[in-house]
N, C-alpha and C. Protein backbone atom coordinates (compact mmCIF):
# COMPACT_ATOMS: atom_id res chain seq x y z
N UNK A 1 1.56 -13.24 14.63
CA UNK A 1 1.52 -11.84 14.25
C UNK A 1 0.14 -11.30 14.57
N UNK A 2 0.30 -10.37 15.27
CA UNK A 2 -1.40 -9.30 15.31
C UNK A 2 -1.72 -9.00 14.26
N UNK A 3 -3.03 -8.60 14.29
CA UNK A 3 -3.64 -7.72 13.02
C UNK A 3 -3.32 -6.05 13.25
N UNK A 4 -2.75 -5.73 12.30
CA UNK A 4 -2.27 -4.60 12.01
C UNK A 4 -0.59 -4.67 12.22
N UNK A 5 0.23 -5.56 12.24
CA UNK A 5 1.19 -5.15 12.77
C UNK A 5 2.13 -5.16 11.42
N UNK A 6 2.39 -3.86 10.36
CA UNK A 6 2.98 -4.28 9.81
C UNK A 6 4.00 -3.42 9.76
N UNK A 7 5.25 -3.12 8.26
CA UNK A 7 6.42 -2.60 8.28
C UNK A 7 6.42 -1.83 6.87
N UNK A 8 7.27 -0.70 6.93
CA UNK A 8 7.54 -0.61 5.66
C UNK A 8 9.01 -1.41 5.03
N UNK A 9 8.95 -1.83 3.86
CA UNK A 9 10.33 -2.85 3.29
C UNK A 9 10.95 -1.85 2.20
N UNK A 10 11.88 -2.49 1.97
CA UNK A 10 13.13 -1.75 2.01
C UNK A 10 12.80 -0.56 0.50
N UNK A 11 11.84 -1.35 -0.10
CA UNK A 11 11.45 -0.77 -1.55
C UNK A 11 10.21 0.74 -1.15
N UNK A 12 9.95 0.82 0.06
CA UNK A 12 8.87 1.52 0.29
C UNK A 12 7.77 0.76 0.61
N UNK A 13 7.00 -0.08 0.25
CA UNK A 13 5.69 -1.13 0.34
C UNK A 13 5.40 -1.36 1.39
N UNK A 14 4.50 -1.68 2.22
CA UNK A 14 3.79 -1.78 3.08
C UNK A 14 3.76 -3.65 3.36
N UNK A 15 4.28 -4.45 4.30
CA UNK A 15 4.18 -5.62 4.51
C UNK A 15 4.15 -6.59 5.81
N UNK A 16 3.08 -6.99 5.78
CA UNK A 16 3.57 -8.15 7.16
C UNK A 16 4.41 -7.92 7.93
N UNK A 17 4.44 -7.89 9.64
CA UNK A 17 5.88 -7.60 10.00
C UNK A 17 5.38 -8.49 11.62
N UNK A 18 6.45 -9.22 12.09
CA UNK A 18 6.11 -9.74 13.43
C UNK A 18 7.38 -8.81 14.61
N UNK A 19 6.41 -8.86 15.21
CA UNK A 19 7.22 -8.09 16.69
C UNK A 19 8.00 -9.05 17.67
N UNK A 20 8.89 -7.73 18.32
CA UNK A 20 9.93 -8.47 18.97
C UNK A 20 9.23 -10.06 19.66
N UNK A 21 10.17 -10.56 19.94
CA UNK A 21 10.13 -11.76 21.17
C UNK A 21 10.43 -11.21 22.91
N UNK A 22 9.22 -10.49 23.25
CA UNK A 22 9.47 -9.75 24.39
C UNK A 22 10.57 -11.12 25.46
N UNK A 23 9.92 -12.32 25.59
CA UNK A 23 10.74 -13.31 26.47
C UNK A 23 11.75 -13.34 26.09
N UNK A 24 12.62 -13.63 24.98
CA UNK A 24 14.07 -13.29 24.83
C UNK A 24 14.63 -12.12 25.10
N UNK A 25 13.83 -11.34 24.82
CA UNK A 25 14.53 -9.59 25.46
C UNK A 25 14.89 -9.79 26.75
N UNK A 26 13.87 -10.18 27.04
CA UNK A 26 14.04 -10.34 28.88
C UNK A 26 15.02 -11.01 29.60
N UNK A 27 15.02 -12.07 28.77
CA UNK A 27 15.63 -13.52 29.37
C UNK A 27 16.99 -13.02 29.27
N UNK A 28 17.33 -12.00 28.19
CA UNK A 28 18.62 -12.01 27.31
C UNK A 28 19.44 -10.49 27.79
N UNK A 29 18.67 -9.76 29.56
CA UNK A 29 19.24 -8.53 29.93
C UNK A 29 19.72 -8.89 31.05
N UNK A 30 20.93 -8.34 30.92
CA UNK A 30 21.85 -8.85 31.90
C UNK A 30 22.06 -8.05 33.11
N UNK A 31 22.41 -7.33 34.51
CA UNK A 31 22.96 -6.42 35.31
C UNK A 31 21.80 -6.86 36.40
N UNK A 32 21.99 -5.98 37.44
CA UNK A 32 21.88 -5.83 38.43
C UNK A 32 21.32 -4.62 39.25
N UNK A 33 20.45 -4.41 40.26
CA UNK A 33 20.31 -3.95 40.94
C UNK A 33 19.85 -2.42 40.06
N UNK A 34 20.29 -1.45 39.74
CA UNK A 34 19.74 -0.44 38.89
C UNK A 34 19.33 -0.26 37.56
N UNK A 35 20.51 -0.99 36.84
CA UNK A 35 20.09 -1.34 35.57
C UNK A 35 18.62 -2.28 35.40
N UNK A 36 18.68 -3.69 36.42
CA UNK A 36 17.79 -4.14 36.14
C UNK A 36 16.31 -3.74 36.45
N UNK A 37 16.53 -2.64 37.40
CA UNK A 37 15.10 -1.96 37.88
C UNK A 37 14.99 -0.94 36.59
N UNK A 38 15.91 -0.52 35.88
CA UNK A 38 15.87 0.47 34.85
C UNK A 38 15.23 -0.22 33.63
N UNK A 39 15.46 -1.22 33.72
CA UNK A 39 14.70 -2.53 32.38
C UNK A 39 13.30 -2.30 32.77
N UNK A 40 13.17 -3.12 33.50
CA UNK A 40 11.91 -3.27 34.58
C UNK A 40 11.04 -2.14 33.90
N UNK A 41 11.43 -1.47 34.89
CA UNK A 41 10.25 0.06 34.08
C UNK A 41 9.80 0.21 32.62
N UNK A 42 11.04 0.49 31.75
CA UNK A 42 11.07 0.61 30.76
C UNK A 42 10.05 -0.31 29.95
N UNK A 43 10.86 -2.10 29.93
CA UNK A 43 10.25 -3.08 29.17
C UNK A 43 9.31 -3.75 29.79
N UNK A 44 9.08 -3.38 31.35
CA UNK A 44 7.89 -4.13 32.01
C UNK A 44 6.36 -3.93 31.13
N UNK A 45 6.20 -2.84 30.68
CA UNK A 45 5.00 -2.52 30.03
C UNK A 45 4.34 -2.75 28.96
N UNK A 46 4.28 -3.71 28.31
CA UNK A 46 4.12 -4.40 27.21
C UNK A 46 3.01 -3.07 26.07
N UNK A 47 1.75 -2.84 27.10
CA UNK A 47 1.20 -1.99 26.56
C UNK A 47 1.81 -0.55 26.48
N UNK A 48 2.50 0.28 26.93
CA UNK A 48 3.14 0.79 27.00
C UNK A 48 4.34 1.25 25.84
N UNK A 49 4.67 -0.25 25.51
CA UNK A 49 5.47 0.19 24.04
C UNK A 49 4.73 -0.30 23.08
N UNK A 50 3.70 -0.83 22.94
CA UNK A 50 2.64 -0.81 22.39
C UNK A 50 2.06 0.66 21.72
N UNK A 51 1.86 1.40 22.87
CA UNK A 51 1.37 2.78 22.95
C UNK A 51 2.20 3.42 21.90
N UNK A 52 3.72 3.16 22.20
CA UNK A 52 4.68 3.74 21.59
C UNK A 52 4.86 3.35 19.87
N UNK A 53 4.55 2.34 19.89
CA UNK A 53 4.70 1.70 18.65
C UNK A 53 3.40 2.55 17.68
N UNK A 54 2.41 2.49 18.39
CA UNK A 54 1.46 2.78 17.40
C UNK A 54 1.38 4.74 17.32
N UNK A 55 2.26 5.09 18.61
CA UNK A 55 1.96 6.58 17.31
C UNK A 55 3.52 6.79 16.88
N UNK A 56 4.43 5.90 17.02
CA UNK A 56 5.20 5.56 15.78
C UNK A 56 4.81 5.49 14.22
N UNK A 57 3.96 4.40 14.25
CA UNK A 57 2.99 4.18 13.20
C UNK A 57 2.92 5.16 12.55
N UNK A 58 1.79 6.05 13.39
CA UNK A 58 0.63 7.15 13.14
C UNK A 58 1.94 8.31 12.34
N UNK A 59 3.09 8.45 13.05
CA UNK A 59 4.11 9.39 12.57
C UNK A 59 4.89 9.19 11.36
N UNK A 60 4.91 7.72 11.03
CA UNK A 60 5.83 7.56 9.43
C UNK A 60 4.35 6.50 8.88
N UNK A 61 3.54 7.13 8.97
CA UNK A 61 2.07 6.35 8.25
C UNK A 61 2.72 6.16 6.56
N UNK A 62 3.00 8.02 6.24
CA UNK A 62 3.64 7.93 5.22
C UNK A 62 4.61 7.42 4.43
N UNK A 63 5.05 6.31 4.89
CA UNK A 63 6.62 5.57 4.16
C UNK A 63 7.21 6.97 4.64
N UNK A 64 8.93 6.62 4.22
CA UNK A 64 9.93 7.12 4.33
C UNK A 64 10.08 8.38 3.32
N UNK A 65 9.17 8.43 2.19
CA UNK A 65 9.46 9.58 1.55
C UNK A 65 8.44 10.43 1.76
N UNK A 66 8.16 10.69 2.76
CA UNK A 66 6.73 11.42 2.88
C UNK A 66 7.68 12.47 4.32
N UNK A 67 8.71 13.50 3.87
CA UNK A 67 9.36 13.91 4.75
C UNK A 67 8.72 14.70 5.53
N UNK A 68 8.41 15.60 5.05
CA UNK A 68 7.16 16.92 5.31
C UNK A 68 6.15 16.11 6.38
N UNK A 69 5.38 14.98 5.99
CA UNK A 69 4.38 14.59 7.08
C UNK A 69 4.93 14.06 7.55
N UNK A 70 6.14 13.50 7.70
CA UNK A 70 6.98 12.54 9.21
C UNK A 70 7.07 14.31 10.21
N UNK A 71 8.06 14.79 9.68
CA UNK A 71 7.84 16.50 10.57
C UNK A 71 6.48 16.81 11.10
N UNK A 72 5.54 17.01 10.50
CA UNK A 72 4.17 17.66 11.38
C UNK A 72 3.60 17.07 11.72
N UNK A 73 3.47 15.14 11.90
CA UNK A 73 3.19 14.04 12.53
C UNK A 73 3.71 14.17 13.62
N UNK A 74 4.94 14.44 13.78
CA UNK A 74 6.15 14.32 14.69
C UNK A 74 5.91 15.62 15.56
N UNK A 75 5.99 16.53 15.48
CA UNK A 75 5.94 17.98 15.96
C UNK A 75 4.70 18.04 16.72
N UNK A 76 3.63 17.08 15.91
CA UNK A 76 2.01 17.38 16.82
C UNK A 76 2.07 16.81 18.04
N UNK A 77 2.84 15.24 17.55
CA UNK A 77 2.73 14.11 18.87
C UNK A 77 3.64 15.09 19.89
N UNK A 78 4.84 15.64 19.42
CA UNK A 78 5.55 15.92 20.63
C UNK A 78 5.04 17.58 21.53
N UNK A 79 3.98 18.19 20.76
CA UNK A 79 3.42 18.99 21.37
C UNK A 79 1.96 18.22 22.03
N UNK A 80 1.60 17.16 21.63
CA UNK A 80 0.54 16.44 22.93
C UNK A 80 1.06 15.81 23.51
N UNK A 81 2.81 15.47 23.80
CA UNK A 81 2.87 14.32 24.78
C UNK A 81 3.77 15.72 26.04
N UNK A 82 4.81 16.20 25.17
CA UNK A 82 5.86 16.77 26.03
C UNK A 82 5.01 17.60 26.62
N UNK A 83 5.09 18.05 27.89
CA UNK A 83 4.95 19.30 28.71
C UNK A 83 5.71 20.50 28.49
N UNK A 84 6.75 20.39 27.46
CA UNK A 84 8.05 21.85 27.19
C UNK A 84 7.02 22.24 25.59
N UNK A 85 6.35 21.34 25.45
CA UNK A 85 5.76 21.75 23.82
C UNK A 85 4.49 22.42 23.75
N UNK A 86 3.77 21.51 24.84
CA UNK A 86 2.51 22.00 25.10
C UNK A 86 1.89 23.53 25.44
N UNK A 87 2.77 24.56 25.90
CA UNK A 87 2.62 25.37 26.41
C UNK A 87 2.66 26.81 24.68
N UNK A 88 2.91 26.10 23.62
CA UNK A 88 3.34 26.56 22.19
C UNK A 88 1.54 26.41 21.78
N UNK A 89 1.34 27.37 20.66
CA UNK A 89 0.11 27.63 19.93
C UNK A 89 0.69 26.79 18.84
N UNK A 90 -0.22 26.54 18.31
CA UNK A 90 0.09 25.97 16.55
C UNK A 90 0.75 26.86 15.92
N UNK A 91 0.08 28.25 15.93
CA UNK A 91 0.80 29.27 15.48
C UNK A 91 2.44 29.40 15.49
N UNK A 92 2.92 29.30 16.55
CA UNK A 92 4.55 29.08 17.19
C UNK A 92 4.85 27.67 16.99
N UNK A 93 4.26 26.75 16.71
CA UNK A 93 5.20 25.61 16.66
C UNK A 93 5.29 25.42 15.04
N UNK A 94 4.52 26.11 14.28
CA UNK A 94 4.57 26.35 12.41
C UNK A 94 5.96 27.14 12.47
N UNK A 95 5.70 28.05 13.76
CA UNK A 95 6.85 28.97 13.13
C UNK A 95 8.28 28.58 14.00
N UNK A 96 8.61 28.28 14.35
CA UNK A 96 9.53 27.50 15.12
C UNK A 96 10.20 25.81 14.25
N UNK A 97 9.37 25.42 13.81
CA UNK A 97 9.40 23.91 13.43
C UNK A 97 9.58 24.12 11.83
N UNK A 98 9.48 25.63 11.03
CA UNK A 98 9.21 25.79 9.80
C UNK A 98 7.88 24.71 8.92
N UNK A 99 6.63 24.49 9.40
CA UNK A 99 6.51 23.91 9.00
C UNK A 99 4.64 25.17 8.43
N UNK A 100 4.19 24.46 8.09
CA UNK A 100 2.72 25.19 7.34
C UNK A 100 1.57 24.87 8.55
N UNK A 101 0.94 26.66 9.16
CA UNK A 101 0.19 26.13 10.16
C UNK A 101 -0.82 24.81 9.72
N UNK A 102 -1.19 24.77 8.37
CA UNK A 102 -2.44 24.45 7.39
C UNK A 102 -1.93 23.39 7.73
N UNK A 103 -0.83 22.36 7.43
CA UNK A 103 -0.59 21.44 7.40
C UNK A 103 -0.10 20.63 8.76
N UNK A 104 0.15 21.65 10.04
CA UNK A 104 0.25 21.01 11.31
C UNK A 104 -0.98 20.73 12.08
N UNK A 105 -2.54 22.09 11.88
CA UNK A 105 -3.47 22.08 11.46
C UNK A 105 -4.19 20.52 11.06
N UNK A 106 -3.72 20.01 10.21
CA UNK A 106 -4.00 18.84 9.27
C UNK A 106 -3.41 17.68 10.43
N UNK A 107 -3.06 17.95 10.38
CA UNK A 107 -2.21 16.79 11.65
C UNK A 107 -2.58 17.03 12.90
N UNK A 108 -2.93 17.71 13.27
CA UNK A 108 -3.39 17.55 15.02
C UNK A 108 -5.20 16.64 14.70
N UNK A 109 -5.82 17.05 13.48
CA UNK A 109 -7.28 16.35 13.35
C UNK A 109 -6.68 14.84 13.02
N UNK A 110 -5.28 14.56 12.67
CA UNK A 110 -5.54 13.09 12.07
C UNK A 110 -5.58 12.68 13.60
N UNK A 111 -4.52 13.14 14.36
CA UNK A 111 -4.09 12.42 15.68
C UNK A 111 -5.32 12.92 16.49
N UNK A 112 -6.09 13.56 15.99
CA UNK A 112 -7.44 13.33 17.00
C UNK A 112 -8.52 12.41 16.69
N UNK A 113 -8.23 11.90 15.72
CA UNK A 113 -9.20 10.88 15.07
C UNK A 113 -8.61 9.21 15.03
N UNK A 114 -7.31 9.46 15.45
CA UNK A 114 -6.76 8.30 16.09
C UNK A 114 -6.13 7.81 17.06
N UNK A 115 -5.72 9.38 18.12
CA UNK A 115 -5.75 8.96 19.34
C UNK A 115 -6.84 9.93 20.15
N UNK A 116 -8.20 9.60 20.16
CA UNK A 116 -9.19 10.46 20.93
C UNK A 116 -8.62 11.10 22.48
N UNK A 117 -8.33 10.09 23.06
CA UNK A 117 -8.05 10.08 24.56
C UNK A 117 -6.65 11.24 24.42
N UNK A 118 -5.66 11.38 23.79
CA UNK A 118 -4.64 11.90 23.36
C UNK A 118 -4.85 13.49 23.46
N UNK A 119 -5.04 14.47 24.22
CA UNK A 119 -5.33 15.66 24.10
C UNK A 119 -4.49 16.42 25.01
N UNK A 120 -4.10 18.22 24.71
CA UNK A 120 -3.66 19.07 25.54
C UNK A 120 -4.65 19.74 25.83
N UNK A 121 -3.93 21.06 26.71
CA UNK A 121 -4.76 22.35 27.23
C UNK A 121 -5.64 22.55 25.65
N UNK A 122 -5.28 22.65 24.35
CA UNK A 122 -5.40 23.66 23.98
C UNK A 122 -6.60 22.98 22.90
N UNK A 123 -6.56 21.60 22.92
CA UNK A 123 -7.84 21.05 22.45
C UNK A 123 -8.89 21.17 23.30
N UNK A 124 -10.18 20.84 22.74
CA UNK A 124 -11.50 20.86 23.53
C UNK A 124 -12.24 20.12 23.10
């Protein structure tokens, strides 16, 4: 197990968690010719879903009852990753997403303080 790699359990709590067995994934995909170039891409990247995993993380930091910050966790990442989001002010994605500029606001500084490199047009 890495350091940091953990889960939330079923009670809410925060615990230990080990990650897939990328070699059995692999070993264990079956097809041909498109599909398997479609794997390829996808699961070739170890860091990559790595990447994915951790602003997973960053998005349900809160356990499962923390609904409100899974939404403006969620809404920030997908206005710094998507190109259809990016082109939205905070202003419009509060009001679109129903959510509190104050508190999407609040969330674009966490995800700048934990993914630096992670930025749009509209940061500086």
């Amino acid at each position: 197990m890495e350091s940091g790699d953990h889960a939330f359990n079923d009670a809410g709590s925060i615990e230990p968690s080990v990650g897939p067995d990328w070699g059995a994934i692999e070993s264990g995909v079956s097809g041909t010719g498109a599909e398997r170039e479609e794997f390829e891409q996808i699961a070739g990247s170890v860091q990559t879903i790595r990447a994915v995993q951790a602003i997973l993380r960053f998005i349900f930091q809160g356990g499962i009852d923390d609904q409100e910050g899974i939404k403006n966790r969620a809404v920030v990442q997908a206005w710094l990753i998507l190109p259809e989001y990016e082109v939205l002010s905070l202003t419009d994605l509060a009001r679109i997403f129903h959510c509190s500029k104050q508190n999407i606001s609040k969330s674009v500084e966490l995800s700048k303080r934990r993914f630096p490199a992670l930025r749009n047009r509209h940061m500086r």
